[in-house]
Protein backbone atom coordinates (compact mmCIF):
# COMPACT_ATOMS: atom_id res chain seq x y z
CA UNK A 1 7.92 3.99 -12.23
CA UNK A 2 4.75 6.51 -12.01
CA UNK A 3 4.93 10.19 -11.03
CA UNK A 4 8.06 11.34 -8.14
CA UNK A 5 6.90 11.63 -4.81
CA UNK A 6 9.44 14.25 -3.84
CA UNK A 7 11.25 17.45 -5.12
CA UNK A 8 14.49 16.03 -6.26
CA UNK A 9 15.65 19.40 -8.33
CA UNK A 10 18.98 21.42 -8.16
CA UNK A 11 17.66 23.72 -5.60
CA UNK A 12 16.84 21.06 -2.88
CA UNK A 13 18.16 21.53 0.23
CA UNK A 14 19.96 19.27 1.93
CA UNK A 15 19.12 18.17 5.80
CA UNK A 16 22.38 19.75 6.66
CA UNK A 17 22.78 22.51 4.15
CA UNK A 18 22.53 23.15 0.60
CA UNK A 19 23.01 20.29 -1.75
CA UNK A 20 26.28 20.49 -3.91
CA UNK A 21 27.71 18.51 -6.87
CA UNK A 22 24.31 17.73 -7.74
CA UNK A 23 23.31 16.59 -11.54
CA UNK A 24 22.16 19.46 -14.19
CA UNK A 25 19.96 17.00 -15.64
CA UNK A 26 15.99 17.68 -14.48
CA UNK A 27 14.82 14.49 -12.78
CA UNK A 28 13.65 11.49 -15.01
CA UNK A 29 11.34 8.64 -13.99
CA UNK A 30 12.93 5.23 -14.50
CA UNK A 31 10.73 2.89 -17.00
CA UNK A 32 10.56 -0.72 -15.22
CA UNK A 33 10.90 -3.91 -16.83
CA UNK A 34 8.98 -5.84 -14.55
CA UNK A 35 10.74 -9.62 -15.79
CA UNK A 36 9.66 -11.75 -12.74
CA UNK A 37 6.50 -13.98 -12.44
CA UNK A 38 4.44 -14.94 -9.61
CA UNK A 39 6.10 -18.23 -9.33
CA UNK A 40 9.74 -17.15 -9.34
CA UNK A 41 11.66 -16.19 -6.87
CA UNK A 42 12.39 -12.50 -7.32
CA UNK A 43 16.25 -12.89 -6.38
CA UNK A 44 16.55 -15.19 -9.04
CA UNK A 45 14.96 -12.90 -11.81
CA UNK A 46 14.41 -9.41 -10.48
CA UNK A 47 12.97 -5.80 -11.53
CA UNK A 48 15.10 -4.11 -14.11
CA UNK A 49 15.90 -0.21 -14.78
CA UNK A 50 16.44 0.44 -17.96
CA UNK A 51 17.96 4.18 -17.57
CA UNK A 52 18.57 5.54 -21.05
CA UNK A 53 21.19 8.16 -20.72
CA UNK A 54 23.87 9.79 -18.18
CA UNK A 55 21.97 11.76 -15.86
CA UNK A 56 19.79 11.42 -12.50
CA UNK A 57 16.74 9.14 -12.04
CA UNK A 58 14.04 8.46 -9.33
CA UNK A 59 12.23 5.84 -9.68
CA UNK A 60 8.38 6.22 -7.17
CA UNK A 61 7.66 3.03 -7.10
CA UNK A 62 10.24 2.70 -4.57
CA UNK A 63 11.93 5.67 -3.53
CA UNK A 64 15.16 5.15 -5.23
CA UNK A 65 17.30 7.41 -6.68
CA UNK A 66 20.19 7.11 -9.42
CA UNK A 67 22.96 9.24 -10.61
CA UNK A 68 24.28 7.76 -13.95
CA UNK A 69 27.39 8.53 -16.02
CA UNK A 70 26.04 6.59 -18.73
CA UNK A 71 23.13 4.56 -20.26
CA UNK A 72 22.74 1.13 -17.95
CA UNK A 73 20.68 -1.42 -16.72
CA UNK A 74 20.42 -1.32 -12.89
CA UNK A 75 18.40 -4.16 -11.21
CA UNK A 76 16.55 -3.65 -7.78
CA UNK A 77 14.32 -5.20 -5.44
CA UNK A 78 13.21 -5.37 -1.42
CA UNK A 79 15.62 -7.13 1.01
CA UNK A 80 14.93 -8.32 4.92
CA UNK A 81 16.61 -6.16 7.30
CA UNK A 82 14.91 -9.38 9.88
CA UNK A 83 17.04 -11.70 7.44
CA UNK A 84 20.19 -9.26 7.04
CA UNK A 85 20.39 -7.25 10.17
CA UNK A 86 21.77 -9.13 13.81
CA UNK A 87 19.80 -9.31 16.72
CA UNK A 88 23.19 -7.63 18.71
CA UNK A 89 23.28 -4.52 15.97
CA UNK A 90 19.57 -4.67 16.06
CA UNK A 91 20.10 -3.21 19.78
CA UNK A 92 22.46 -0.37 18.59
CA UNK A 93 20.51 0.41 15.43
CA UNK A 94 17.22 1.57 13.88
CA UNK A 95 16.41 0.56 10.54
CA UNK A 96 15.30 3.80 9.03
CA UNK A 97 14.24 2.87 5.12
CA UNK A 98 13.73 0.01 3.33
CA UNK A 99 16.54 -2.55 2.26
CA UNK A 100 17.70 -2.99 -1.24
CA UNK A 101 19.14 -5.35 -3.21
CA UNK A 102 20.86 -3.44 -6.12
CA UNK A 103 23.39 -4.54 -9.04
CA UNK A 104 24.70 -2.37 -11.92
CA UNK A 105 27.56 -2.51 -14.44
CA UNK A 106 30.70 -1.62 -12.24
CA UNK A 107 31.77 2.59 -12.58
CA UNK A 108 28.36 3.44 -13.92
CA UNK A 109 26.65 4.91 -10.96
CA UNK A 110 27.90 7.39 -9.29
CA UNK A 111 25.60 7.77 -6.18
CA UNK A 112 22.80 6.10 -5.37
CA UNK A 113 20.08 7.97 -2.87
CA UNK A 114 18.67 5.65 -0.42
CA UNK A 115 14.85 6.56 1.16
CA UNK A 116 14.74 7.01 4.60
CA UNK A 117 11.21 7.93 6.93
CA UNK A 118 13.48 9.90 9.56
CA UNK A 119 12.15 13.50 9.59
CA UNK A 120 14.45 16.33 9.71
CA UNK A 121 12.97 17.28 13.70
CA UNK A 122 15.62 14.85 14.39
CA UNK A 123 18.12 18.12 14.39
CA UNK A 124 21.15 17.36 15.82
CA UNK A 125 21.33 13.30 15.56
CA UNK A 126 21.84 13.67 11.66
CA UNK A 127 25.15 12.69 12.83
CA UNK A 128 23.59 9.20 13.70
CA UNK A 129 22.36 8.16 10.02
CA UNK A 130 24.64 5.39 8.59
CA UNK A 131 24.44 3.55 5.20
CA UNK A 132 24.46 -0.65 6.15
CA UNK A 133 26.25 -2.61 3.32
CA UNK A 134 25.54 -6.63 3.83
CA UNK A 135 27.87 -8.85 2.00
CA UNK A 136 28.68 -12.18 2.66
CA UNK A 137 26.77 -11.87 6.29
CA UNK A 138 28.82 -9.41 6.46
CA UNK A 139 27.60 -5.35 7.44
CA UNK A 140 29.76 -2.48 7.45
CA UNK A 141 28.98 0.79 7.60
CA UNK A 142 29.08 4.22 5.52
CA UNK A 143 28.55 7.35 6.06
CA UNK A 144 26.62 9.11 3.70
CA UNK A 145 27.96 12.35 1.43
CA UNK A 146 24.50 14.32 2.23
CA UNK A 147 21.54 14.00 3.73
CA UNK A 148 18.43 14.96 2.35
CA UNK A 149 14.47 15.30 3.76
CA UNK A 150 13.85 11.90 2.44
CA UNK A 151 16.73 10.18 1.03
CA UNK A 152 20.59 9.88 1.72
CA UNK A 153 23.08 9.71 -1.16
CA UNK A 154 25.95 7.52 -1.53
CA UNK A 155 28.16 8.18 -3.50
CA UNK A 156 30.57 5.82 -5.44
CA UNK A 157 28.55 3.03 -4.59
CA UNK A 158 29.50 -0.98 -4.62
CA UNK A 159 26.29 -2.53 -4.51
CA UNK A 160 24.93 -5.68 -3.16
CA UNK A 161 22.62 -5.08 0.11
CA UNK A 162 21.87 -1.67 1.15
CA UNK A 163 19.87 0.29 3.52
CA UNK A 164 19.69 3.18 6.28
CA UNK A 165 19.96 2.90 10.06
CA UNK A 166 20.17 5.22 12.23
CA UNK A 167 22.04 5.17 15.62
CA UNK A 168 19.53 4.51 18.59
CA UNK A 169 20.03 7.53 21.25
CA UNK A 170 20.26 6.46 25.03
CA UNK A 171 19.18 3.12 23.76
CA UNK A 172 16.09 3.72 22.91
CA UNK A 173 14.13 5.59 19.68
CA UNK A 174 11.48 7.69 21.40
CA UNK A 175 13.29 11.01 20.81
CA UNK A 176 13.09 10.48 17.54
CA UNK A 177 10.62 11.99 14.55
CA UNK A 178 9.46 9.79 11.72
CA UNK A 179 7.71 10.51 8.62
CA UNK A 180 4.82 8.50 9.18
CA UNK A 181 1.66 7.71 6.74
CA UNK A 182 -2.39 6.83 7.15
CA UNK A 183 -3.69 4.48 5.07
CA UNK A 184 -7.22 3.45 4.62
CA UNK A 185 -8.66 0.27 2.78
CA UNK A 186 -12.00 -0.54 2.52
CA UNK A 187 -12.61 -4.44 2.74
CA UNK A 188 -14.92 -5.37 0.34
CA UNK A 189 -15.30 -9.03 1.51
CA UNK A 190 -15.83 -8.01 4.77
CA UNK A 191 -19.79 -7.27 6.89
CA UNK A 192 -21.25 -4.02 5.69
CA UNK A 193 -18.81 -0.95 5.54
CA UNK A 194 -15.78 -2.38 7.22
CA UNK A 195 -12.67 0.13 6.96
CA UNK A 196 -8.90 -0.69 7.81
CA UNK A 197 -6.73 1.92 9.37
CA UNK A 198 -3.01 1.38 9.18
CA UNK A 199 -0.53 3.73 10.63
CA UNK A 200 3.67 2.91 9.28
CA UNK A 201 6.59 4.77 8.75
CA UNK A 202 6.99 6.36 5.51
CA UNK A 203 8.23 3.16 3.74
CA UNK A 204 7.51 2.29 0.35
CA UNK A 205 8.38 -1.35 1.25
CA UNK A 206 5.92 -1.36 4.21
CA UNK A 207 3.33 0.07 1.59
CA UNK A 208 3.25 -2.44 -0.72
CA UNK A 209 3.14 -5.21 1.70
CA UNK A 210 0.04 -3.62 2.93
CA UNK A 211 -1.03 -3.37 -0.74
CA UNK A 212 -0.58 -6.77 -1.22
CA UNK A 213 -2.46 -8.23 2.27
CA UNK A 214 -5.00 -6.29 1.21
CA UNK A 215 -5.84 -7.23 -2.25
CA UNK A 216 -6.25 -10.42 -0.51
CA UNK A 217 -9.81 -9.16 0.61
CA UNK A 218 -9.94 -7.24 -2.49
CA UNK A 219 -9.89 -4.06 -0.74
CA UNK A 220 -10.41 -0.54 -1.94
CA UNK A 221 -7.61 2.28 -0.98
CA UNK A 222 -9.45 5.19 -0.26
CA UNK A 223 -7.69 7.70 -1.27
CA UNK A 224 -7.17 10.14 1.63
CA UNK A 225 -4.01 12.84 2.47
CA UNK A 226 -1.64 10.02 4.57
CA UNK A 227 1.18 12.26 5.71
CA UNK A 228 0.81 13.10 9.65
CA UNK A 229 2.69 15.37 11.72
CA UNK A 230 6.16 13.93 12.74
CA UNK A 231 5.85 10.73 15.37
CA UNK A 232 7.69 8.85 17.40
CA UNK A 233 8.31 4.95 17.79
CA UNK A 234 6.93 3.59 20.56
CA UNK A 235 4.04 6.42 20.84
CA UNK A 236 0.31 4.87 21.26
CA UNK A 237 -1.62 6.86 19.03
CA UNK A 238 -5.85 7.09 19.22
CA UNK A 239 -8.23 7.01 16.63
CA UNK A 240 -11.87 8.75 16.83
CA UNK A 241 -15.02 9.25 15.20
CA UNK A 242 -18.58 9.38 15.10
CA UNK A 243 -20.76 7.89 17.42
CA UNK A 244 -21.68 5.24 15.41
CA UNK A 245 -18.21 3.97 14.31
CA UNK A 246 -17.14 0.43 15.91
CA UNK A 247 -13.44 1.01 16.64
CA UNK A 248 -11.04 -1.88 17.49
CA UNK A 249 -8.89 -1.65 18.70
CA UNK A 250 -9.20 2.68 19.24
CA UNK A 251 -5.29 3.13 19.41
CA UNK A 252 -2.36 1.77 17.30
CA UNK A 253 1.62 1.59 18.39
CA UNK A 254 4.15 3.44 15.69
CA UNK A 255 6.35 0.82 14.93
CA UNK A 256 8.78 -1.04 12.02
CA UNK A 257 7.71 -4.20 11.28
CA UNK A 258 9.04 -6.29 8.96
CA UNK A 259 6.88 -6.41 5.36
CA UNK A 260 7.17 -9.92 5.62
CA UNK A 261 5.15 -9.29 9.12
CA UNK A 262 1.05 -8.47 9.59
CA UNK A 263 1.29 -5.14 9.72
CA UNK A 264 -1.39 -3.79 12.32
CA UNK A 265 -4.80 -2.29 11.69
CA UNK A 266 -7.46 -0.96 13.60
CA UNK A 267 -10.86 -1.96 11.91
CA UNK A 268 -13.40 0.74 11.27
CA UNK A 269 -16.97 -0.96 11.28
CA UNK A 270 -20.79 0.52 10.38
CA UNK A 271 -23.84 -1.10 9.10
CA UNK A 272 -24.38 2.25 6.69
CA UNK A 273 -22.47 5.34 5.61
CA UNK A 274 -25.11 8.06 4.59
CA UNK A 275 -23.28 10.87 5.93
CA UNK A 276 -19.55 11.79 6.42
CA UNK A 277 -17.76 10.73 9.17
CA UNK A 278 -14.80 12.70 10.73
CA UNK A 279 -11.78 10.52 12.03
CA UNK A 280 -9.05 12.00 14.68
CA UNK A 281 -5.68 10.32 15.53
CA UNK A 282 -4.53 12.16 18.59
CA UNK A 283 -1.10 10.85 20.51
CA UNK A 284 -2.79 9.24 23.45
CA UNK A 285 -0.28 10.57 25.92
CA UNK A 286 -1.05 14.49 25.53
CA UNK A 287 -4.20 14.42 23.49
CA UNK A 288 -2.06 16.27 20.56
CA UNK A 289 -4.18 16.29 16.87
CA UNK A 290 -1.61 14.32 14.79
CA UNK A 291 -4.22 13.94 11.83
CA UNK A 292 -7.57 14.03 10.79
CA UNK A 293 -9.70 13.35 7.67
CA UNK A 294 -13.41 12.99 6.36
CA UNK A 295 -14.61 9.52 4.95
CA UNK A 296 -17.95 10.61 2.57
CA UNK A 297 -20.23 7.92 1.24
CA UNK A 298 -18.75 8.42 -2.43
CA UNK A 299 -15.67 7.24 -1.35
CA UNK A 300 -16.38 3.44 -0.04
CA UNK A 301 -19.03 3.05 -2.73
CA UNK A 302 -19.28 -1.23 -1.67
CA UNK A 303 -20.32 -1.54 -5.86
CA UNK A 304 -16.75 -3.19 -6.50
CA UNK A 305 -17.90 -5.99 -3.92
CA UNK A 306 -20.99 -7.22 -6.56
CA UNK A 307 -18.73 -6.53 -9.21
CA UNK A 308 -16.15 -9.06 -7.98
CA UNK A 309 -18.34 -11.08 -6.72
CA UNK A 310 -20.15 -11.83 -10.26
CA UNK A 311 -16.80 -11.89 -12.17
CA UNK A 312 -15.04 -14.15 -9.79
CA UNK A 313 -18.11 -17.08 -9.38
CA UNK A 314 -19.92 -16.09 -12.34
CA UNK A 315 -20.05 -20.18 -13.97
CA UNK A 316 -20.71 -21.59 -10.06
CA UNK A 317 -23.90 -19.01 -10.34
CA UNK A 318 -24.86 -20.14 -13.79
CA UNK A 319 -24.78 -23.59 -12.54
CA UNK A 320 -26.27 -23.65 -9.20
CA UNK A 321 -28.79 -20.38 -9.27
CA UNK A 322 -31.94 -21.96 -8.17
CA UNK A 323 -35.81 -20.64 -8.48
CA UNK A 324 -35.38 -17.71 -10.02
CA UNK A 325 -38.37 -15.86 -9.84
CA UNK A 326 -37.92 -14.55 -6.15
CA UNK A 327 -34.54 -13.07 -7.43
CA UNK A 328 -36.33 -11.11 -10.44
CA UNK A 329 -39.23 -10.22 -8.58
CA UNK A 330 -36.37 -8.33 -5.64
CA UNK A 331 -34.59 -7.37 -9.10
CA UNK A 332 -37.50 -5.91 -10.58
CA UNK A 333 -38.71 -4.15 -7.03
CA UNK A 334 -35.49 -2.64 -6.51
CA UNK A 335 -36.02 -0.96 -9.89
CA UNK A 336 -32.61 -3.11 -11.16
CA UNK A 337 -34.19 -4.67 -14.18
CA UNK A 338 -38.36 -3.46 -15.92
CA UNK A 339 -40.44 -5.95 -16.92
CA UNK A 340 -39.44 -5.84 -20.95
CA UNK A 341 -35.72 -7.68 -19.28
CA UNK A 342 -37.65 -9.84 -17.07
CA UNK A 343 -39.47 -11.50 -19.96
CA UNK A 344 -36.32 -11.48 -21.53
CA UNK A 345 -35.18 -13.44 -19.12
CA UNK A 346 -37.44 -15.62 -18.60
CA UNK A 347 -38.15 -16.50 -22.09
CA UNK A 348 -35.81 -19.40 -21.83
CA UNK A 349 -37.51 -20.94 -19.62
CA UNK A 350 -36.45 -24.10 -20.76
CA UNK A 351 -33.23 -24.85 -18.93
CA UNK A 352 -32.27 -23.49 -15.82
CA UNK A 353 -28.87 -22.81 -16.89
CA UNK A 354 -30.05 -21.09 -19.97
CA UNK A 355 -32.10 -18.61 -17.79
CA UNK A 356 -29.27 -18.14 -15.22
CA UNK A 357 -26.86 -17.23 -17.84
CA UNK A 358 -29.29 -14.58 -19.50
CA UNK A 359 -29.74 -12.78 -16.16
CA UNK A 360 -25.93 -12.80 -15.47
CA UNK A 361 -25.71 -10.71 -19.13
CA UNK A 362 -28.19 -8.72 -18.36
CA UNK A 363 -26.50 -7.10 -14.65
CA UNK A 364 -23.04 -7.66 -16.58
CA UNK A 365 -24.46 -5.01 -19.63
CA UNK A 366 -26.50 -2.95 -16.97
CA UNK A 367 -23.46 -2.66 -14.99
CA UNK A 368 -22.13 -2.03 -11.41
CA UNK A 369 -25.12 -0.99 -9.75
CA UNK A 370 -27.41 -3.75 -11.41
CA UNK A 371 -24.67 -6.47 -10.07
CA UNK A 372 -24.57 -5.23 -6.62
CA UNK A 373 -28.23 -5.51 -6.50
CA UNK A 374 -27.79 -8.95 -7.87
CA UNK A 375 -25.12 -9.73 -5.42
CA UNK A 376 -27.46 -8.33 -2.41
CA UNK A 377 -30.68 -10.11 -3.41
CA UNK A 378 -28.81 -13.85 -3.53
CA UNK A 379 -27.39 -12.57 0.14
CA UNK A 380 -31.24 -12.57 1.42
CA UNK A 381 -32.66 -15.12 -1.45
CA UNK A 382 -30.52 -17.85 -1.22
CA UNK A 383 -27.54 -17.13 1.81
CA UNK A 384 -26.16 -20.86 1.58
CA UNK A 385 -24.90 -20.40 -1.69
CA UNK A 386 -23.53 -16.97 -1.18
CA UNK A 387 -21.42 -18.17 1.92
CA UNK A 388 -20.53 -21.57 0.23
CA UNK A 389 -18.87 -19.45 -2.86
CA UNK A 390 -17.41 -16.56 -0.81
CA UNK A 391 -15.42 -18.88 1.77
CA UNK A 392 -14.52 -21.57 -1.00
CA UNK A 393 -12.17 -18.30 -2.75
């Protein structure tokens, strides 16, 4: 389940207090048996824990937390709180984690701790956090044995549907801190440098949704501190830069949407990045810093894009790559290939396709660099074909 994203030792202190009753056992990491395919339904064959001995486990991948009196086989995976939760208790409640659909051996867990983004600013509404139980349609609700920065235990758990709300004050959640996150992707399919800016609750669900859209454009997380300073639902928040950033929108909404949903993004565009740039998200109501970063030029490197872009249309290229010599002589000027490769290269001159494939094994052994050059010559050599392949994937 990769490396815990929290402290989860002895010593932890609860919310409201010190922890008690905790396990002596130092934390493990959960190994994942990840059974499903990409055309099955993940309810019908879903994630499984192997945990190997009594004890407690996290697992990072998802927040989750287990405390085991023996060696069992849990099974886990992302519910809808839009499927699960009602549009009345929807009006009384704030979903406040991500939902889980969990199933163990009966009397082998003894708590389960559930992730939740509410930050501990919240003070005196603690009292407010409930644990939601869906089964058969129907929810009741369970208050949880402690409450922790990040996660809430249950203890003695029945499992089926689980999740944390938390009781909306005055009927609304503006009073109320979250744990919120920045992420940053750069699209590689997209014009030029073209950056996406997400701002979510702390929500590992919500994260790999984004994940997920994005590897659609076969984006690049750059990796960048997310953690801001505690926000609010509801708040408009601005983003800033340099003068020659394109910003749209400039300001984003903290909000819970469903990972099933588009999650909002403001794009980031340039035609370059040679220098730095320095990015601000200030709460737009009282011009309060709530985060801040530099983006250098190592960091959205657009390499990957020729990269992918040779790997993922390399036999449409070896078939349909016309007069080649404009593309060797750019190749050759832009110092990507010497003259010893482009007589290489041309030495078999006597089909097309024979010469097309030798120049796609020559940027393939020269590497990232030579295949981005590759990628931006056919751009300006022969644009038809580039836009035909990218918008046919």
């Amino acid at each position: 389940c990769g490396t815990p994203t929290e402290s989860w030792g002895e010593d932890e202190e609860d919310a409201t207090g010190p922890s008690t009753g905790r396990s002596s056992r130092v934390p493990q990491d959960v190994a994942l048996e990840i059974l499903s395919k990409p055309d099955l339904c993940v309810f019908t064959v879903p994630p499984r824990a192997h945990i190997p001995s009594a004890g407690f486990f996290h697992c990072s991948e998802t927040g989750l937390g287990f405390e085991v009196s023996t060696a069992v086989t849990v099974e886990y995976e992302y519910g809808s709180w839009a499927e699960s939760l009602s549009p009345s208790a929807r009006q009384e409640w704030m979903v406040a984690g991500p939902l889980f659909h969990i199933r163990a051996e009966p009397d082998t867990v003894r708590a389960v701790h559930l992730p939740h983004f509410v930050s501990s600013g919240a003070g005196e509404s603690w009292s407010s956090c409930q644990i939601a139980h869906f089964e058969a349609g129907h929810m009741t609700l369970e208050t949880p044995a402690r409450i922790h920065l990040f996660h809430v235990v249950l203890e003695n758990p029945s499992f089926s549907q689980l999740g944390v709300l938390w009781r909306k004050m005055r009927s609304t959640i503006t009073f109320i801190p979250i744990h919120s996150l920045v992420l940053i992707y750069r699209a590689l399919r997209a014009a030029d440098i073209t950056l996406h800016l997400y701002l979510i609750p702390n929500d590992h669900s919500l994260r790999k949704a984004i994940e997920e859209e994005e590897t659609k454009w076969e984006s690049k997380l750059i990796p960048k501190p997310p953690q801001t300073n505690a926000l609010y639902f509801g708040s408009q928040y601005e983003v800033s830069g340099t003068s020659e950033l394109k910003i749209t929108p400039d300001q984003l909404e903290l909000c819970y949407r469903s990972p099933a949903d588009q999650q909002p993004y403001i794009e980031l565009y340039m035609t370059d990045l040679e220098e730095e740039i320095k990015l601000h998200m200030k709460d737009r109501k009282d011009g309060k810093l709530v985060w801040k970063t530099f983006v250098r030029p190592g960091l959205v490197s657009p390499l990957a894009r020729g990269v992918s872009f040779v790997k993922k249309h390399r036999e449409q290229l070896r078939r349909r790559m016309g007069v080649i010599y404009p593309i060797l002589a750019r190749l050759r000027d832009t110092e990507a290939m010497n003259s010893d490769e482009e007589e290489e290269v041309l030495s078999r001159q006597c089909r097309r396709k024979e010469m097309n494939e030798a120049l796609l094994q020559l940027v393939e052994r020269k590497g990232a660099q030579a295949q981005e050059e590759l990628y931006q010559t056919l751009r300006d050599t022969d644009p038809y074909l580039v836009q035909d392949l990218e918008q046919s994937s």
